[in-house]
PDB file of N, CA and C in Angstrom:
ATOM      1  N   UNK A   1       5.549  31.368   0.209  1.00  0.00           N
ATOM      2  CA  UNK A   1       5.266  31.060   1.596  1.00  0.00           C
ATOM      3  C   UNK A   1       5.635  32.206   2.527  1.00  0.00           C
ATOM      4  N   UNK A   2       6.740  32.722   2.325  1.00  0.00           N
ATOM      5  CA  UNK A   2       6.995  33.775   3.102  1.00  0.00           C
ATOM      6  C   UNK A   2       5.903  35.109   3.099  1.00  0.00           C
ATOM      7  N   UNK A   3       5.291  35.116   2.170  1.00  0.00           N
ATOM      8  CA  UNK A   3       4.145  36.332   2.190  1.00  0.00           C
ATOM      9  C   UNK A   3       3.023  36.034   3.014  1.00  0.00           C
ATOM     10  N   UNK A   4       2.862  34.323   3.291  1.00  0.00           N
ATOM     11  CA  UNK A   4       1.687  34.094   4.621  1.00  0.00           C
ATOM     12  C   UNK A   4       1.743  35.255   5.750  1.00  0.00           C
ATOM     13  N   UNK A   5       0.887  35.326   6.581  1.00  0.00           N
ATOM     14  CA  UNK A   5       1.109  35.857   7.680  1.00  0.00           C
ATOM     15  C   UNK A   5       1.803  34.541   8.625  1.00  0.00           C
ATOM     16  N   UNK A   6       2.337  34.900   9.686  1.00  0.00           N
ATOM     17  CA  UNK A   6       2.984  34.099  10.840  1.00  0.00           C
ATOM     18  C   UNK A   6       1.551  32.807  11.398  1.00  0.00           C
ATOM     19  N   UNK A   7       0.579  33.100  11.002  1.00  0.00           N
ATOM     20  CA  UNK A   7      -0.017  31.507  11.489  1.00  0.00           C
ATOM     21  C   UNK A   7      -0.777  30.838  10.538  1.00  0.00           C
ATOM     22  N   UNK A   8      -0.625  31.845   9.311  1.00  0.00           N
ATOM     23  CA  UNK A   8      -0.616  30.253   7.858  1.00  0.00           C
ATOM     24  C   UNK A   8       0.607  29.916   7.584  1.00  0.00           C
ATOM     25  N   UNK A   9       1.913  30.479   7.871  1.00  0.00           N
ATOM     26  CA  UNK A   9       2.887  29.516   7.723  1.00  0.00           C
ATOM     27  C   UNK A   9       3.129  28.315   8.448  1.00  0.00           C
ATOM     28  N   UNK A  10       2.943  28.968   9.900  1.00  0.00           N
ATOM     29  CA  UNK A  10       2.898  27.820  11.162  1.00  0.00           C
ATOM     30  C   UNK A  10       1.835  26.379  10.409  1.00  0.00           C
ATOM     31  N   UNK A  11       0.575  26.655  10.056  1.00  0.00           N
ATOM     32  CA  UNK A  11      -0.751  25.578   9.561  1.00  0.00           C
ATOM     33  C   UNK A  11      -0.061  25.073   8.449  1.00  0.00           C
ATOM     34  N   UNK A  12       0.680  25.449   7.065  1.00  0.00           N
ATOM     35  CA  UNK A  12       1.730  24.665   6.543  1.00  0.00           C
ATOM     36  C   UNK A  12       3.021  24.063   6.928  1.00  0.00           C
ATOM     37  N   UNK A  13       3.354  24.603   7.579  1.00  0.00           N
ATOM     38  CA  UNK A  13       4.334  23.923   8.542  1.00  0.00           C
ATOM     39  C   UNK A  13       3.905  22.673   9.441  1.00  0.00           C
ATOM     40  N   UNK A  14       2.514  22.847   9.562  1.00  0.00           N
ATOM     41  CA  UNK A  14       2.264  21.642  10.635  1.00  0.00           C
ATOM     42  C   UNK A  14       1.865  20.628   9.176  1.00  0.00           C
ATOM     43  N   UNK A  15       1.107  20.823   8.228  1.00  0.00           N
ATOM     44  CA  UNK A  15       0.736  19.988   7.661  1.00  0.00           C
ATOM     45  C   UNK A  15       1.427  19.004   6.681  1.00  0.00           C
ATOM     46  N   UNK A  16       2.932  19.714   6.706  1.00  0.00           N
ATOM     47  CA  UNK A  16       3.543  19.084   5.786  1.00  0.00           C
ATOM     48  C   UNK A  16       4.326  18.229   6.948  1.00  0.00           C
ATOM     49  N   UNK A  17       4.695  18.718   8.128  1.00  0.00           N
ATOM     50  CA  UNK A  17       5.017  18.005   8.820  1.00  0.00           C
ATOM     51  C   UNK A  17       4.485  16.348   9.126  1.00  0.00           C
ATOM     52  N   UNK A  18       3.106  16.531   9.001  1.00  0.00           N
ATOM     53  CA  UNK A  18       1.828  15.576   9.376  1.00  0.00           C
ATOM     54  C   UNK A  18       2.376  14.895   7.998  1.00  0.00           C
ATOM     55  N   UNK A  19       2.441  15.132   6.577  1.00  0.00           N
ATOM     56  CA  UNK A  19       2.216  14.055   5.268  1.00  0.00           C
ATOM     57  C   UNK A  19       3.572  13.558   5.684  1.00  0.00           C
ATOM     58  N   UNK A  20       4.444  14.119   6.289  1.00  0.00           N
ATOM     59  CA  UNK A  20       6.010  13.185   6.256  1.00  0.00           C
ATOM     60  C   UNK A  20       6.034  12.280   7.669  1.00  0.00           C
ATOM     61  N   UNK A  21       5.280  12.682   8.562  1.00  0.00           N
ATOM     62  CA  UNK A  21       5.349  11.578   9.437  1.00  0.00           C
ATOM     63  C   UNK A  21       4.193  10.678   8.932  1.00  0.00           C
ATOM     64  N   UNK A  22       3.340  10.635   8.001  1.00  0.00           N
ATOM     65  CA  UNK A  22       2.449   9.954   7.826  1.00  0.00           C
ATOM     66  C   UNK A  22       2.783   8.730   6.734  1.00  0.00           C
ATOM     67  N   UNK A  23       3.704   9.225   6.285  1.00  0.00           N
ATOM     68  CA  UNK A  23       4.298   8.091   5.071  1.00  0.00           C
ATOM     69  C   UNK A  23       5.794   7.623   6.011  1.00  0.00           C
ATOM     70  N   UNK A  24       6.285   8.025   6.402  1.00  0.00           N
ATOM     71  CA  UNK A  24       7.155   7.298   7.088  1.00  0.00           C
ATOM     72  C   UNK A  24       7.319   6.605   7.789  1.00  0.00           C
ATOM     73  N   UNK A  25       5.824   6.404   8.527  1.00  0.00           N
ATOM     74  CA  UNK A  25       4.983   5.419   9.139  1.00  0.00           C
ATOM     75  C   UNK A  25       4.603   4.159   8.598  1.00  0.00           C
ATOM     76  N   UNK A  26       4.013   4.597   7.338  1.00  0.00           N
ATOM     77  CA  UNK A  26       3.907   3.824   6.191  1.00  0.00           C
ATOM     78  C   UNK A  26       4.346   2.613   5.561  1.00  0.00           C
ATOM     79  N   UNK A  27       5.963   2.748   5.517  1.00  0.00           N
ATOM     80  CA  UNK A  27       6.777   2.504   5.284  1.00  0.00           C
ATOM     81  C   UNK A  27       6.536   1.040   5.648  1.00  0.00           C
ATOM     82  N   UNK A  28       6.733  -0.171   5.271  1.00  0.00           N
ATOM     83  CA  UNK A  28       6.862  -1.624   5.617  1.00  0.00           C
ATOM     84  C   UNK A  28       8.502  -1.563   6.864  1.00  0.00           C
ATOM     85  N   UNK A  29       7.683  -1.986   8.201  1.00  0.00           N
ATOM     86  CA  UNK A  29       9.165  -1.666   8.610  1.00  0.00           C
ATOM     87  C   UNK A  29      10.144  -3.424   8.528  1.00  0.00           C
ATOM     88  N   UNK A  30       9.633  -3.953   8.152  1.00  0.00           N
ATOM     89  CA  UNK A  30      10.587  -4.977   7.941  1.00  0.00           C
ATOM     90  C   UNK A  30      10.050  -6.108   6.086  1.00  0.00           C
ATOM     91  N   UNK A  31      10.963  -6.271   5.748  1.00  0.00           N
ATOM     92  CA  UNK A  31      11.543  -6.660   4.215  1.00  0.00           C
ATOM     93  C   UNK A  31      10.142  -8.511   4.002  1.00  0.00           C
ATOM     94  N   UNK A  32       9.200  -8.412   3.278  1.00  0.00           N
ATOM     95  CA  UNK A  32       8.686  -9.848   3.316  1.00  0.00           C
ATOM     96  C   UNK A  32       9.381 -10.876   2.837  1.00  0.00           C
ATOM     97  N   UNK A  33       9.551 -12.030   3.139  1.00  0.00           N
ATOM     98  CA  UNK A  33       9.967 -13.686   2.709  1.00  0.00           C
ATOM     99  C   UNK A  33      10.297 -13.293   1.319  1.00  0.00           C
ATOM    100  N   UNK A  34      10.822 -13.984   0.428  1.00  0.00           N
ATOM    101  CA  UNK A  34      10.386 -14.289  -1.024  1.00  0.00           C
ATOM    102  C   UNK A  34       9.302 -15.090  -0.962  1.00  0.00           C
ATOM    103  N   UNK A  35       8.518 -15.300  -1.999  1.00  0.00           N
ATOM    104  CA  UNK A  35       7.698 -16.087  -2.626  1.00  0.00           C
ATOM    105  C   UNK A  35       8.290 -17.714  -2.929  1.00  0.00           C
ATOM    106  N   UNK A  36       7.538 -18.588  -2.515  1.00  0.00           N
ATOM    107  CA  UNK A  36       8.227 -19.693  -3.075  1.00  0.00           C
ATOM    108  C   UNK A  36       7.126 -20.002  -3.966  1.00  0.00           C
ATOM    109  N   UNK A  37       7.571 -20.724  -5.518  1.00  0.00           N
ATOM    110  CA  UNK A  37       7.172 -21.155  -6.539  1.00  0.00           C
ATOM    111  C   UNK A  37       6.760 -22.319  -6.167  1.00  0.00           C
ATOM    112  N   UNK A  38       5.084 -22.732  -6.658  1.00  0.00           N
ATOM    113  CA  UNK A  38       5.131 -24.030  -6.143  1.00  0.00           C
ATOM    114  C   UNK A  38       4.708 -24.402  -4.615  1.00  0.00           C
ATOM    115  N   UNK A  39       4.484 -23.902  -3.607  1.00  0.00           N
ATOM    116  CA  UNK A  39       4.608 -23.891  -2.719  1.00  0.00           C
ATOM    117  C   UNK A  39       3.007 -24.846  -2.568  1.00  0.00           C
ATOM    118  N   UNK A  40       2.409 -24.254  -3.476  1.00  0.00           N
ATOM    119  CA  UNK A  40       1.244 -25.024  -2.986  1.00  0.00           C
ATOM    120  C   UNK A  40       0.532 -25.673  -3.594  1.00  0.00           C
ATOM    121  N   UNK A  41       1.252 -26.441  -4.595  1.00  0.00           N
ATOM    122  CA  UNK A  41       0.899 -27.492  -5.521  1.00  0.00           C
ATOM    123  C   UNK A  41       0.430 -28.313  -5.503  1.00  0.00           C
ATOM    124  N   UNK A  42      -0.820 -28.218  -6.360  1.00  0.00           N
ATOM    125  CA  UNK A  42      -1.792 -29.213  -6.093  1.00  0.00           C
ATOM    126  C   UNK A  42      -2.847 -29.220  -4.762  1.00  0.00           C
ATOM    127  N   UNK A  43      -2.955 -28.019  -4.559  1.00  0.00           N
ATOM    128  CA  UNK A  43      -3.995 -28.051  -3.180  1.00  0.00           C
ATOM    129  C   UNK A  43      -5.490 -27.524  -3.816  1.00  0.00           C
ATOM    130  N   UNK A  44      -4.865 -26.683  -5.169  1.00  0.00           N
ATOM    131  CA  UNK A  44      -6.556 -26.246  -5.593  1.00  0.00           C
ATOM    132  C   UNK A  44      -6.935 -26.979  -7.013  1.00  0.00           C
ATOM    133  N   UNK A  45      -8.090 -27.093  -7.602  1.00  0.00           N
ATOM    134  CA  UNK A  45      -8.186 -27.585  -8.807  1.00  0.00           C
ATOM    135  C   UNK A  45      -9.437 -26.392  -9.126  1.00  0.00           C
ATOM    136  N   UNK A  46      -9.272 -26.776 -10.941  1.00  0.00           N
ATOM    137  CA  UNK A  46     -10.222 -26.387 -11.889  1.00  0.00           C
ATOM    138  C   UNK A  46     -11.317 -27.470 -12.807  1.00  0.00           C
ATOM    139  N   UNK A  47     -12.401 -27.201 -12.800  1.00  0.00           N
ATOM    140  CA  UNK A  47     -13.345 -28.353 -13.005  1.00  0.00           C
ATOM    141  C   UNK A  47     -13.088 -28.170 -14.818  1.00  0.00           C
ATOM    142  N   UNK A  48     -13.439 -29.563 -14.753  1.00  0.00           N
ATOM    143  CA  UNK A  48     -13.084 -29.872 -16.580  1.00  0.00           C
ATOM    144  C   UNK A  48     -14.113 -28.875 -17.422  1.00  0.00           C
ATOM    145  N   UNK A  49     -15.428 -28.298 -17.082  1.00  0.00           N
ATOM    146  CA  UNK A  49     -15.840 -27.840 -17.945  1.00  0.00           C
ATOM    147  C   UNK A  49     -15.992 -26.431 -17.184  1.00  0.00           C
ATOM    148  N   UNK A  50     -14.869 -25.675 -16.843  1.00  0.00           N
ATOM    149  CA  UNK A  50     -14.772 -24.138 -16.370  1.00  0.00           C
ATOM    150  C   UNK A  50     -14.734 -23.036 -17.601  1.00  0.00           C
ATOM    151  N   UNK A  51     -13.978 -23.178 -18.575  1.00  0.00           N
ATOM    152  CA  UNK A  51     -14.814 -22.265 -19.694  1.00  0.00           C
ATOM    153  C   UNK A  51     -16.067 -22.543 -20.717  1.00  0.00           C
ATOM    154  N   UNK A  52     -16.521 -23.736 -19.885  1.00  0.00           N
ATOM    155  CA  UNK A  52     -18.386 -24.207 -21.272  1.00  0.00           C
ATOM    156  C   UNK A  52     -19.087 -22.717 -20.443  1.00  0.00           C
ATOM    157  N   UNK A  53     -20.036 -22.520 -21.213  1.00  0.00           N
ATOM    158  CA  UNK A  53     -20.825 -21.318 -20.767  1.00  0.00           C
ATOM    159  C   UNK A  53     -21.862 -22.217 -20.032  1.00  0.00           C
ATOM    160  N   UNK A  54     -22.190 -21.160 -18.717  1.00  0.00           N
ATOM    161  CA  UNK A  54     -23.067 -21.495 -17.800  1.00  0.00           C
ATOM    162  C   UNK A  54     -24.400 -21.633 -17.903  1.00  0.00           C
ATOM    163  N   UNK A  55     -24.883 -21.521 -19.506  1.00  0.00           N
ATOM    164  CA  UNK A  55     -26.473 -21.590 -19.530  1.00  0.00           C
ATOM    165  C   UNK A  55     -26.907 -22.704 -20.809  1.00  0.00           C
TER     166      UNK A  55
END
């Protein structure tokens, strides 16, 4: 890097700057719920003949 001239270091300098504010952004800023098991039991069903072939 040091062998760039003074304004391709500056254009790496900006760009790496840019990927670290860009993932740090990223970042989930707050932690989700757990999962509850069960939670929704019994709201969907599967029809009795879902693996007979369709033809």
């Amino acid at each position: 890097l040091q062998a760039l001239p003074a304004q391709q270091q500056r254009m790496v300098f900006d760009f790496v700057e840019f990927l670290a504010l860009k993932y740090v952004e990223s970042e989930p800023s707050q932690s989700q719920a757990p999962r509850i098991s069960g939670l929704l039991e019994g709201e969907g069903w599967i029809s009795d003949d879902f693996n007979e072939p369709l033809s």
